[in-house]
C-alpha atoms as a PDB file:
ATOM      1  CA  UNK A   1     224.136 125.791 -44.371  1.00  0.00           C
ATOM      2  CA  UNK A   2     221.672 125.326 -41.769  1.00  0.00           C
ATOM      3  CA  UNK A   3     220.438 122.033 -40.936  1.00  0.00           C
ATOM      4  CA  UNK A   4     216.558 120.611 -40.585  1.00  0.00           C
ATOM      5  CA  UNK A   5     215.604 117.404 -38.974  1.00  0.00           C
ATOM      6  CA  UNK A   6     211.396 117.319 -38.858  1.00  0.00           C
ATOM      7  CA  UNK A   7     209.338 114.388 -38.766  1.00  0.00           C
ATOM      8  CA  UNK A   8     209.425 113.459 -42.193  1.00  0.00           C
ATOM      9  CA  UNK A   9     212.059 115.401 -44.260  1.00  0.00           C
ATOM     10  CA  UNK A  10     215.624 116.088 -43.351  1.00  0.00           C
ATOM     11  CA  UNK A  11     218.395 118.656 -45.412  1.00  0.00           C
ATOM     12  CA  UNK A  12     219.894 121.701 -45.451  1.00  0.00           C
ATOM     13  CA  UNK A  13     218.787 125.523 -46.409  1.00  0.00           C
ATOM     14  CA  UNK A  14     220.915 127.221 -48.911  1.00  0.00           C
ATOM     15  CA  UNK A  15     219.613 130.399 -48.045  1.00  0.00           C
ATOM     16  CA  UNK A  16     221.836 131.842 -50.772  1.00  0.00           C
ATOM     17  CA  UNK A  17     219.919 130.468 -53.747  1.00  0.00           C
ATOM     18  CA  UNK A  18     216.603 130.098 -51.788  1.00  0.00           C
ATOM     19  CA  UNK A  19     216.575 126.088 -52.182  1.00  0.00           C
ATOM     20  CA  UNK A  20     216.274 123.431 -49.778  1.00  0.00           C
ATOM     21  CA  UNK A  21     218.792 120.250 -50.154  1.00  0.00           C
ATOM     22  CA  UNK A  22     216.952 117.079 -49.121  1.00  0.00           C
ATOM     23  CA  UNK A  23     219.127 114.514 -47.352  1.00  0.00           C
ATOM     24  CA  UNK A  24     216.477 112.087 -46.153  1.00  0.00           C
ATOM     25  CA  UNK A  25     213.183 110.897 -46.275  1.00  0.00           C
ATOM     26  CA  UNK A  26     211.512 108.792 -43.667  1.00  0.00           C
ATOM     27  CA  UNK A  27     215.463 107.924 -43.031  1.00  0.00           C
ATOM     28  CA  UNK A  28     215.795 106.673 -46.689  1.00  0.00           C
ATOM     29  CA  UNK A  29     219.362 108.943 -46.942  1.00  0.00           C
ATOM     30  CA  UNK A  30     218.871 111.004 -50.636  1.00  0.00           C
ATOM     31  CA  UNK A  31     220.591 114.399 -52.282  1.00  0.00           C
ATOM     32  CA  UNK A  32     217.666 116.459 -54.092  1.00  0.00           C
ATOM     33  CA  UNK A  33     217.663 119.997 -54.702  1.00  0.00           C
ATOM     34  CA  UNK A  34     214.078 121.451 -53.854  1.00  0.00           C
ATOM     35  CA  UNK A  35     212.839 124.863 -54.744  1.00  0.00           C
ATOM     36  CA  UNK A  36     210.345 127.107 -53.852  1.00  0.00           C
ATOM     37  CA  UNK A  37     207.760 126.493 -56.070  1.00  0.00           C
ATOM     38  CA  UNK A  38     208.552 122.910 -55.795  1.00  0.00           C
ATOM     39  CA  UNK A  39     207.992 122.590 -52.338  1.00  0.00           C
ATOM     40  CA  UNK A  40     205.012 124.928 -52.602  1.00  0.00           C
ATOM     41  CA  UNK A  41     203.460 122.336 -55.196  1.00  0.00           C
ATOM     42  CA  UNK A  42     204.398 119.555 -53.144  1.00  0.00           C
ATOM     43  CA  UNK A  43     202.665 121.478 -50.088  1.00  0.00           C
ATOM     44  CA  UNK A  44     199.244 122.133 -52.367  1.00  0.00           C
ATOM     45  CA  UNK A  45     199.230 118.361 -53.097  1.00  0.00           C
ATOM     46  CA  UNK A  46     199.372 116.872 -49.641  1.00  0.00           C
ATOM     47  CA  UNK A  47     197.072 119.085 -48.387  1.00  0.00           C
ATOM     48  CA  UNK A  48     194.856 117.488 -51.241  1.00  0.00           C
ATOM     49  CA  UNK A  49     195.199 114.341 -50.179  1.00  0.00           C
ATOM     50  CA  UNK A  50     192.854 112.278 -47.979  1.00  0.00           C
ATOM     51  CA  UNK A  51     194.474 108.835 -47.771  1.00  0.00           C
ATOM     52  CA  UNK A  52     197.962 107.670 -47.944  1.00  0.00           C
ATOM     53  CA  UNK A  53     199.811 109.068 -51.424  1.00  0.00           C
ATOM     54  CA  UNK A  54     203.300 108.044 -52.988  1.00  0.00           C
ATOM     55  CA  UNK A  55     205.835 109.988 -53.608  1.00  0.00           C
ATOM     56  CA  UNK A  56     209.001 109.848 -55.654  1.00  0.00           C
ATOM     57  CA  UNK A  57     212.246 109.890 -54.386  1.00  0.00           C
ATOM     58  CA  UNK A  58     215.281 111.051 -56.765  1.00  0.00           C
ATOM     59  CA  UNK A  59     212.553 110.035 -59.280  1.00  0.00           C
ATOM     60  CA  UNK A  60     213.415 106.656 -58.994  1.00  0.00           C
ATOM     61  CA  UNK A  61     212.169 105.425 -55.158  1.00  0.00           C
ATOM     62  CA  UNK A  62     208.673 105.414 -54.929  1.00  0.00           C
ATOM     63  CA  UNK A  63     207.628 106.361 -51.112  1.00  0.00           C
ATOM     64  CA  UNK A  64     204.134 105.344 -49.453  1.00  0.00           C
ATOM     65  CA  UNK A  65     203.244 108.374 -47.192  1.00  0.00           C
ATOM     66  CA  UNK A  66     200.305 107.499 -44.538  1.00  0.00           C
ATOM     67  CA  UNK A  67     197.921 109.965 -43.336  1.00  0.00           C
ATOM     68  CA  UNK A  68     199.783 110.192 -40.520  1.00  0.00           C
ATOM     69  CA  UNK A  69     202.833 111.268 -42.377  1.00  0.00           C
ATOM     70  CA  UNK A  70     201.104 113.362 -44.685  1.00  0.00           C
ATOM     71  CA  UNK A  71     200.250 115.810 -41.575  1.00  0.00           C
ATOM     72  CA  UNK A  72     204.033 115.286 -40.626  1.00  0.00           C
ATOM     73  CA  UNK A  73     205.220 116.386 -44.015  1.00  0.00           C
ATOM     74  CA  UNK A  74     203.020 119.439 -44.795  1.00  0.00           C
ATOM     75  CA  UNK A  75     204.636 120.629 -40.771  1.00  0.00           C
ATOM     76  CA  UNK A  76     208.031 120.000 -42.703  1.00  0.00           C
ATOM     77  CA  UNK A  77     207.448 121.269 -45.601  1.00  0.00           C
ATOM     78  CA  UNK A  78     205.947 124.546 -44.036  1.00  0.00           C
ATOM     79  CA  UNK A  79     208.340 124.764 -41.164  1.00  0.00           C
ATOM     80  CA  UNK A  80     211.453 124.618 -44.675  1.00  0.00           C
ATOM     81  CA  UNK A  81     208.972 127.555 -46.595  1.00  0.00           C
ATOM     82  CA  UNK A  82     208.914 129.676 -43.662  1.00  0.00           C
ATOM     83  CA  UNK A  83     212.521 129.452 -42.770  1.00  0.00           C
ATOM     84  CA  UNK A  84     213.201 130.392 -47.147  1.00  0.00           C
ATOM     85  CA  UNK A  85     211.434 133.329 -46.279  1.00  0.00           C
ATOM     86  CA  UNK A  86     213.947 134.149 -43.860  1.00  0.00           C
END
């Protein structure tokens, strides 16, 4: 597996199954599957966002995000879509 470090998210690309494996979040160390579509949804609601948002960790670790973040993330999160595509 190929390894990610961005500004925000950290994992692994399973390239095989088209999934992302999240390791850590704002160095908060986690194991979560993403796929796709998830990170596609979580991509659409960032971009929504004009403030600082939460989000959920293992759906148990609630995360603030700032707006500075949020930018941060949606690089990540695009930087992981594009490299699926691959």
């Amino acid at each position: 597996m190929n390894q990610f470090t961005g500004g925000v998210f950290a994992g692994e690309f399973d390239q095989g199954n088209d999934n992302f494996y999240l390791t850590e979040v704002k160095s908060l160390q986690t194991g979560s599957v993403l796929s796709k579509k998830q990170l596609s949804d979580l991509y659409q609601y960032l971009n929504n966002q004009n403030d600082t948002c939460m989000i959920t960790v293992n759906d148990q670790m609630p995360i603030l995000i700032q707006k500075d973040e949020i930018d941060l993330l949606l690089r990540d999160i695009g930087d992981i879509m594009q490299s699926l595509k691959n």
